[in-house]
Every structure is written in C-alpha cells, then in structure tokens.
PDB file of N, CA and C in Angstrom:
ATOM      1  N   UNK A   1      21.753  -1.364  13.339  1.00  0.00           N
ATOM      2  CA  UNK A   1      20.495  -1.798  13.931  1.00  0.00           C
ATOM      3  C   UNK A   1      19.421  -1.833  12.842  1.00  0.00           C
ATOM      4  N   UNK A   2      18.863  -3.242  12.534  1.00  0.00           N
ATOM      5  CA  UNK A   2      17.598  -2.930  11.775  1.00  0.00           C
ATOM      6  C   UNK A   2      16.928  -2.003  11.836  1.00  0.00           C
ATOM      7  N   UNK A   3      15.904  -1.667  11.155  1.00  0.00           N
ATOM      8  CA  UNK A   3      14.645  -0.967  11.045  1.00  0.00           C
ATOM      9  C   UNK A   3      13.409  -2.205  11.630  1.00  0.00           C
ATOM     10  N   UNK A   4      12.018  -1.392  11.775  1.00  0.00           N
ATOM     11  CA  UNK A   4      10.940  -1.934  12.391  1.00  0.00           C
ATOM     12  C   UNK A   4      10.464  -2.821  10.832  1.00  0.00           C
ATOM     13  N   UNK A   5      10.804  -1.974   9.672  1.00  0.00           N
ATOM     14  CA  UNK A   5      10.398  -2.813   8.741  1.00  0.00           C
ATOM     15  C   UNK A   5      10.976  -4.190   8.208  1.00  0.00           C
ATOM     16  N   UNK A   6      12.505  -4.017   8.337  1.00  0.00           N
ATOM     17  CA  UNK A   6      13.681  -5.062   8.501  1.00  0.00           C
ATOM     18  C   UNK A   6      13.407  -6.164   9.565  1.00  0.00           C
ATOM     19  N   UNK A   7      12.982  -5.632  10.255  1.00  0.00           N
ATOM     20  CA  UNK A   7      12.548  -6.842  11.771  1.00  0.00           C
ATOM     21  C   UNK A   7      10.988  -7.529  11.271  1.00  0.00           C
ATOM     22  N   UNK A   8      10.090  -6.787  10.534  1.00  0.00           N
ATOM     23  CA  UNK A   8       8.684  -7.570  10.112  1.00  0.00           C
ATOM     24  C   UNK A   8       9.298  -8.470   9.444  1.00  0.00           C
ATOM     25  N   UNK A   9       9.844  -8.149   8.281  1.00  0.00           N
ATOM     26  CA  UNK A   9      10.396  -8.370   6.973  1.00  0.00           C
ATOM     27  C   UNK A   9      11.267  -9.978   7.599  1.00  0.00           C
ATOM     28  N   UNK A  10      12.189 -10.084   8.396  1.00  0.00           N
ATOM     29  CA  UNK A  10      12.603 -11.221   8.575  1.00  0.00           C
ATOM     30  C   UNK A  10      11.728 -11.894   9.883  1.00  0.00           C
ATOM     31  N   UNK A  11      10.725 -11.813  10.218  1.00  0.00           N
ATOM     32  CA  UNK A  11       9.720 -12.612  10.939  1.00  0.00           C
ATOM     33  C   UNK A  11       8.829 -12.987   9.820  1.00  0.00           C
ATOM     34  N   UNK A  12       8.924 -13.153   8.667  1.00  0.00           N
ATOM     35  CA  UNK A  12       8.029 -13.439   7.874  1.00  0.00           C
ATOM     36  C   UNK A  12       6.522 -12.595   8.014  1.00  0.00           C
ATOM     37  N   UNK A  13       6.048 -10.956   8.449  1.00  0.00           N
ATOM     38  CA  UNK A  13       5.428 -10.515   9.003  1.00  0.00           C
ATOM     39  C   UNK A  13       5.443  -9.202   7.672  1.00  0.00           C
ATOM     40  N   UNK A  14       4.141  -9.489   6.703  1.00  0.00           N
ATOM     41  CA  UNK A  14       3.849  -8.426   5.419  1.00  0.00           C
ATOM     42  C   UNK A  14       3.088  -7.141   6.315  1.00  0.00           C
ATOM     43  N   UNK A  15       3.565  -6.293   6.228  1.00  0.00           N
ATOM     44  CA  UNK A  15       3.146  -4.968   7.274  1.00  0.00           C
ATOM     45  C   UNK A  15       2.387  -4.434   6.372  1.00  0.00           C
ATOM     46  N   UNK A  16       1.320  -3.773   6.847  1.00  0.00           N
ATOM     47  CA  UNK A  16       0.311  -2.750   6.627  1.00  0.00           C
ATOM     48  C   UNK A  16       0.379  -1.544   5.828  1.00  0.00           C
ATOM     49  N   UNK A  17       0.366  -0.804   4.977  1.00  0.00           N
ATOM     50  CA  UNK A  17       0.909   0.526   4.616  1.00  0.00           C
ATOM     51  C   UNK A  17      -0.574   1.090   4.784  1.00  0.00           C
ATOM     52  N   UNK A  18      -0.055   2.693   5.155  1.00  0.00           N
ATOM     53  CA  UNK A  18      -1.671   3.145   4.948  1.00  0.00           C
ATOM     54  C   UNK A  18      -1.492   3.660   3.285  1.00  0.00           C
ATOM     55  N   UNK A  19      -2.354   4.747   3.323  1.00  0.00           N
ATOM     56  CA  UNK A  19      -3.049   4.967   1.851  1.00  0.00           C
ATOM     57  C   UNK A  19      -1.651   5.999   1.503  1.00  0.00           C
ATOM     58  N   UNK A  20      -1.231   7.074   2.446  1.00  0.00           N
ATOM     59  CA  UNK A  20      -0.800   8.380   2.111  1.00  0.00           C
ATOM     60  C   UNK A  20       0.916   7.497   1.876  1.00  0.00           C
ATOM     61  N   UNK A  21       1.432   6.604   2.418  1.00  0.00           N
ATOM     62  CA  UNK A  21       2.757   5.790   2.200  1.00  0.00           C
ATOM     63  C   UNK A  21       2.359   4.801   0.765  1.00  0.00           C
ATOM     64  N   UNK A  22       0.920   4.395   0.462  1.00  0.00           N
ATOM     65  CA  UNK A  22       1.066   3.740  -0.843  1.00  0.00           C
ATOM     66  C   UNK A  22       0.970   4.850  -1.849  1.00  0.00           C
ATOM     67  N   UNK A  23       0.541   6.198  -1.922  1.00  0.00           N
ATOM     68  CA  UNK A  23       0.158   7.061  -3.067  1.00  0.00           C
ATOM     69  C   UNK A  23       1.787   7.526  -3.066  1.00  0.00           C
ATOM     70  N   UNK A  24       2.725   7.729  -2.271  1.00  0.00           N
ATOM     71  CA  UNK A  24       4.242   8.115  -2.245  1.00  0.00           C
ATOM     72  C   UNK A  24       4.628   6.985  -2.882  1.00  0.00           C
ATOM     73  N   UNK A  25       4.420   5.619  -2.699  1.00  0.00           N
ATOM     74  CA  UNK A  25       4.973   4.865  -3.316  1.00  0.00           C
ATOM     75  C   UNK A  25       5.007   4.502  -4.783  1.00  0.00           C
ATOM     76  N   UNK A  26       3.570   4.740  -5.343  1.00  0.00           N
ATOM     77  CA  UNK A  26       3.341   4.912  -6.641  1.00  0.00           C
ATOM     78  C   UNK A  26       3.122   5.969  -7.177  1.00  0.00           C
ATOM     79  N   UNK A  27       3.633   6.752  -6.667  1.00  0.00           N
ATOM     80  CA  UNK A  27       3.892   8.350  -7.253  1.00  0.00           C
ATOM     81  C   UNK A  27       2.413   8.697  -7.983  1.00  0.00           C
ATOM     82  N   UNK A  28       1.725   8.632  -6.666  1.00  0.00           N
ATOM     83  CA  UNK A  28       0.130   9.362  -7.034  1.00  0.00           C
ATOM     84  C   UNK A  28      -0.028  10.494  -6.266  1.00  0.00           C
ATOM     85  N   UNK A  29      -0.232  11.150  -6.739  1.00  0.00           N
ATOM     86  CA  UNK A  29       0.054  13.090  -6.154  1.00  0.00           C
ATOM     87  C   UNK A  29      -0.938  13.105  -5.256  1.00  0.00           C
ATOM     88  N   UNK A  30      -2.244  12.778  -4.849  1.00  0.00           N
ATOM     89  CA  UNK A  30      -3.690  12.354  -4.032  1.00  0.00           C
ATOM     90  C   UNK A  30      -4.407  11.374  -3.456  1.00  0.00           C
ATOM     91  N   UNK A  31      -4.671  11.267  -2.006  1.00  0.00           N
ATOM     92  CA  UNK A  31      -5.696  10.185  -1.806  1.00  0.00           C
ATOM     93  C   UNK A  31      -6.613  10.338  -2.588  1.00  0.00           C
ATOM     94  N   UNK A  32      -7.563  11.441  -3.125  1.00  0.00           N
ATOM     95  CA  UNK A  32      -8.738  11.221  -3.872  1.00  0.00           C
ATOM     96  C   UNK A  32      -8.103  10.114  -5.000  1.00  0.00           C
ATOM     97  N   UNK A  33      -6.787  10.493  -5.566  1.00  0.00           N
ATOM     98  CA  UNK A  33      -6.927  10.201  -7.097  1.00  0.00           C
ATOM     99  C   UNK A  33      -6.779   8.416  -6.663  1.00  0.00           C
ATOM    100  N   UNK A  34      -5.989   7.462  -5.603  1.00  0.00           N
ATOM    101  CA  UNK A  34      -5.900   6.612  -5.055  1.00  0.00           C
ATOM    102  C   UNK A  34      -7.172   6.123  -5.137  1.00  0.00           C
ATOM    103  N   UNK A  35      -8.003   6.553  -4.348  1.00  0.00           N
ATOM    104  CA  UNK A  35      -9.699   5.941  -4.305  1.00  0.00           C
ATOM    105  C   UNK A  35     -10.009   6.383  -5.716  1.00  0.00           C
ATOM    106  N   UNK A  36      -9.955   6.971  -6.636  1.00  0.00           N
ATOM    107  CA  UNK A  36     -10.744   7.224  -7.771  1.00  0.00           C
ATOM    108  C   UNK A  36     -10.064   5.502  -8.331  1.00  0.00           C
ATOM    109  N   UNK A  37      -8.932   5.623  -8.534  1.00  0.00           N
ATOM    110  CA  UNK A  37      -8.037   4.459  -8.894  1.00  0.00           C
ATOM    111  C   UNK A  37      -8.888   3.007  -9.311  1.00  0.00           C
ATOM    112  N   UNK A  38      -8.980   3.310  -7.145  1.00  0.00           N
ATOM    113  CA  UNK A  38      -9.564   1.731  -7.087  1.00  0.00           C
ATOM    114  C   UNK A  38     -11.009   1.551  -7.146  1.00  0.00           C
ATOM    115  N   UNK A  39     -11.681   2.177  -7.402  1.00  0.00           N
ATOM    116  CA  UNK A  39     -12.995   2.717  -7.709  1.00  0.00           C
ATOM    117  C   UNK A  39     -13.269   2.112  -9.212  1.00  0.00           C
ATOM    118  N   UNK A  40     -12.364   2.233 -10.530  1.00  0.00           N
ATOM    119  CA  UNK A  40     -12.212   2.299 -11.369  1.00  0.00           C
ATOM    120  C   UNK A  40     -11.677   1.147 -12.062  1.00  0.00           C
ATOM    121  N   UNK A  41     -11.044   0.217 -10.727  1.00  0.00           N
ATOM    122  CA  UNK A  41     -10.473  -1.169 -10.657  1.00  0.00           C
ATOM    123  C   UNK A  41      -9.090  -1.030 -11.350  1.00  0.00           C
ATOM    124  N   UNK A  42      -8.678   0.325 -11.140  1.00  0.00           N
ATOM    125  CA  UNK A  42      -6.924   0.312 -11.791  1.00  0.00           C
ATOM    126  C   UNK A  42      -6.319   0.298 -10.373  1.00  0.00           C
ATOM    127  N   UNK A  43      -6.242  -0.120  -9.465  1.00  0.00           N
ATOM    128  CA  UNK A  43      -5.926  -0.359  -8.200  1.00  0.00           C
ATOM    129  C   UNK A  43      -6.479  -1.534  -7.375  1.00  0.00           C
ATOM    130  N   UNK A  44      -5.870  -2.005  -6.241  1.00  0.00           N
ATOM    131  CA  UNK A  44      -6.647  -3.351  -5.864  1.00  0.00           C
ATOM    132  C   UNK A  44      -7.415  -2.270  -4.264  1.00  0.00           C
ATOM    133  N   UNK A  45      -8.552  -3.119  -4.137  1.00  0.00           N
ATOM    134  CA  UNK A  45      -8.961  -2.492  -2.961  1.00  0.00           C
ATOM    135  C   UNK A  45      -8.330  -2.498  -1.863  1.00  0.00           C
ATOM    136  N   UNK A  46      -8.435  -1.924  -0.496  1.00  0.00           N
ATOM    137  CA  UNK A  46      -7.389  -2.066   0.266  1.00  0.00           C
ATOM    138  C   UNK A  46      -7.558  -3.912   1.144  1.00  0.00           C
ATOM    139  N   UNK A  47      -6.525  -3.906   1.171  1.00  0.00           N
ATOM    140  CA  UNK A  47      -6.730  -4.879   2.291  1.00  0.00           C
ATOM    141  C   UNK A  47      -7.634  -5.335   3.504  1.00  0.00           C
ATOM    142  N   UNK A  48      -7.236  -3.880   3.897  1.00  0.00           N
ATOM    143  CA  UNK A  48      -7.773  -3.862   5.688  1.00  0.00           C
ATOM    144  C   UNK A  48      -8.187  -2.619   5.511  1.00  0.00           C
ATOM    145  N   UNK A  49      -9.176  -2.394   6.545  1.00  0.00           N
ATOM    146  CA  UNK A  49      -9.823  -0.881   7.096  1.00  0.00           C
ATOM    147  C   UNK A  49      -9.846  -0.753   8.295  1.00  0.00           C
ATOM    148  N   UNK A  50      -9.412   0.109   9.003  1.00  0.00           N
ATOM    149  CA  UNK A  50      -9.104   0.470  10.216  1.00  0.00           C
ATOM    150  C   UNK A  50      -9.416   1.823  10.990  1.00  0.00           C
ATOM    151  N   UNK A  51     -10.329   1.532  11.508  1.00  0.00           N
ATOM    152  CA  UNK A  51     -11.160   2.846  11.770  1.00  0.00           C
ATOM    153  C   UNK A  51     -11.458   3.866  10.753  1.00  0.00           C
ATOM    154  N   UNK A  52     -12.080   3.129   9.801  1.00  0.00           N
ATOM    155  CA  UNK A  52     -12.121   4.416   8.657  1.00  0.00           C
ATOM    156  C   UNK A  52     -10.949   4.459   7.633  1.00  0.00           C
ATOM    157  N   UNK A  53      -9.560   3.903   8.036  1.00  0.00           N
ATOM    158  CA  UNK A  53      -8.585   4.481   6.706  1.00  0.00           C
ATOM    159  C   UNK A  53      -8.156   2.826   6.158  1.00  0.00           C
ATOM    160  N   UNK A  54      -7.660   3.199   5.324  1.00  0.00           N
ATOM    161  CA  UNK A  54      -7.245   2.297   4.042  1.00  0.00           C
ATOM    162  C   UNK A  54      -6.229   1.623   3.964  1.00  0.00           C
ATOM    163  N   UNK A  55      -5.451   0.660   3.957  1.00  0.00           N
ATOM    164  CA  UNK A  55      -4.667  -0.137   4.755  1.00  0.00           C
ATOM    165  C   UNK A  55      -4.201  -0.675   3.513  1.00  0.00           C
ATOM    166  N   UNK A  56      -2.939  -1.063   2.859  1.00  0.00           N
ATOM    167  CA  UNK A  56      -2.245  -2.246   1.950  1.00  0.00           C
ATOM    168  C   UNK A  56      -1.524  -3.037   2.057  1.00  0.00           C
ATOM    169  N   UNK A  57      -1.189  -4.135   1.821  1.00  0.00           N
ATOM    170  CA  UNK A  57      -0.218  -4.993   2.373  1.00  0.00           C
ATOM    171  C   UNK A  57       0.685  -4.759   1.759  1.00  0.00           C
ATOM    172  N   UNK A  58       2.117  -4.458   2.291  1.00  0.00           N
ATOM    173  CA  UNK A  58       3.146  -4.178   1.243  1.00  0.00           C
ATOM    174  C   UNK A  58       3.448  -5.132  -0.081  1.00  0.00           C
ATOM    175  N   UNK A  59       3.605  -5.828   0.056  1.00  0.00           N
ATOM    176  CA  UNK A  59       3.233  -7.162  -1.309  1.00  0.00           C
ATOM    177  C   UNK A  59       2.110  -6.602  -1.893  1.00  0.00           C
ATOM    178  N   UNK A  60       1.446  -6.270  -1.455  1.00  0.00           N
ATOM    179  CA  UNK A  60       0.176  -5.739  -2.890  1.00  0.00           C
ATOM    180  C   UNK A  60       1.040  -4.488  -3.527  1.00  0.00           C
ATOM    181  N   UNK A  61       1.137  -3.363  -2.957  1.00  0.00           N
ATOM    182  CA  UNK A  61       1.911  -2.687  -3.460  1.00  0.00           C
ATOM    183  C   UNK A  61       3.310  -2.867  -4.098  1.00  0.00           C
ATOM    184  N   UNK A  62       3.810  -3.427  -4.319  1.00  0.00           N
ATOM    185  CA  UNK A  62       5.061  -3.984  -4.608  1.00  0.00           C
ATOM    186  C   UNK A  62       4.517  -4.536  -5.627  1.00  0.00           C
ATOM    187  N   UNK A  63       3.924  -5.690  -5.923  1.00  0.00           N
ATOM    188  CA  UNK A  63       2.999  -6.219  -6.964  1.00  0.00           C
ATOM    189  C   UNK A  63       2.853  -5.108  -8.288  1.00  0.00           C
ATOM    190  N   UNK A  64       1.709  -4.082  -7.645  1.00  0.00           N
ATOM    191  CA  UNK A  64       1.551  -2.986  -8.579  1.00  0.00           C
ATOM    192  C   UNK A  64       2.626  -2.278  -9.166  1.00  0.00           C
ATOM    193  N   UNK A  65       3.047  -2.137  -8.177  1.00  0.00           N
ATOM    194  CA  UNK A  65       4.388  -0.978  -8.907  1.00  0.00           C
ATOM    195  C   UNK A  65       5.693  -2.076  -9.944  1.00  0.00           C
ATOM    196  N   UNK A  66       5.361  -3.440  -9.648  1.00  0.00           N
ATOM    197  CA  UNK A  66       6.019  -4.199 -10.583  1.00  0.00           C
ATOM    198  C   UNK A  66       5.156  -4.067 -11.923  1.00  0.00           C
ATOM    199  N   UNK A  67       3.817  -4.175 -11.923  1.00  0.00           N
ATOM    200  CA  UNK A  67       2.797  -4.085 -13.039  1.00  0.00           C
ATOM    201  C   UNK A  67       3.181  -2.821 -13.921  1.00  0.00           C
ATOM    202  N   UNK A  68       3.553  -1.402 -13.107  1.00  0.00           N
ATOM    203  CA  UNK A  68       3.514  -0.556 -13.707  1.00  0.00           C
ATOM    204  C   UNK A  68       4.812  -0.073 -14.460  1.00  0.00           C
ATOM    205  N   UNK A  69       5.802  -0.531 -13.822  1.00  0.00           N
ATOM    206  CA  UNK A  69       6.930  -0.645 -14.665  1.00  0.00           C
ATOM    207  C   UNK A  69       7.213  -0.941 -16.416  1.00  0.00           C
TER     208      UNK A  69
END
C-alpha cells in the first residue's frame, strides 16, 4: 500500500513540509538555527505560513539539499 506521500507524489501534488521535518532533513540541529538561516538568505523563505508556522514545498527542500551536497 502506498504512503500519503506516494499518493501526493503520483497526483502530481508537491506537499507541504513544516519547519521541524525540513531542519531533519537538512540535518539542522534547531528551528532557531533554520530561521537564523533564512534570515541570512542561506535558506529560501518558507513557502507558505499557516497559522504562524513555516511551511516548504518539498521541491524546495530537495533543491537545497541538492545545493549542499
């Protein structure tokens, strides 16, 4: 059985990450250090904001972590 991400993923549907799933993803130990990041323009701002939190499109992240390689 797919996953929920496997099912976006073939609807052509780039899902949301919040902040605490993109700092795991780029192996950043902190939300502060995340916002210091993009503050600093070594990060892209978030996408979306959603009641207050910080939102990425997985393609942005994916992007970066290709950059940082």
């Amino acid at each position: 059985m797919p996953s929920d991400l496997q099912t976006l993923e073939q609807l052509g549907i780039d899902p949301l990450l919040p902040g605490s799933t993109v700092c795991a993803a780029m192996g950043i130990k902190a939300r502060e250090t995340l916002s210091r990041r993009v503050s600093r323009g070594e990060f892209p701002k978030p996408d979306k904001q959603i009641n207050g939190k910080n939102f990425w499109f997985r393609s942005t992240v994916l992007r970066e972590q290709g950059k940082a390689a």
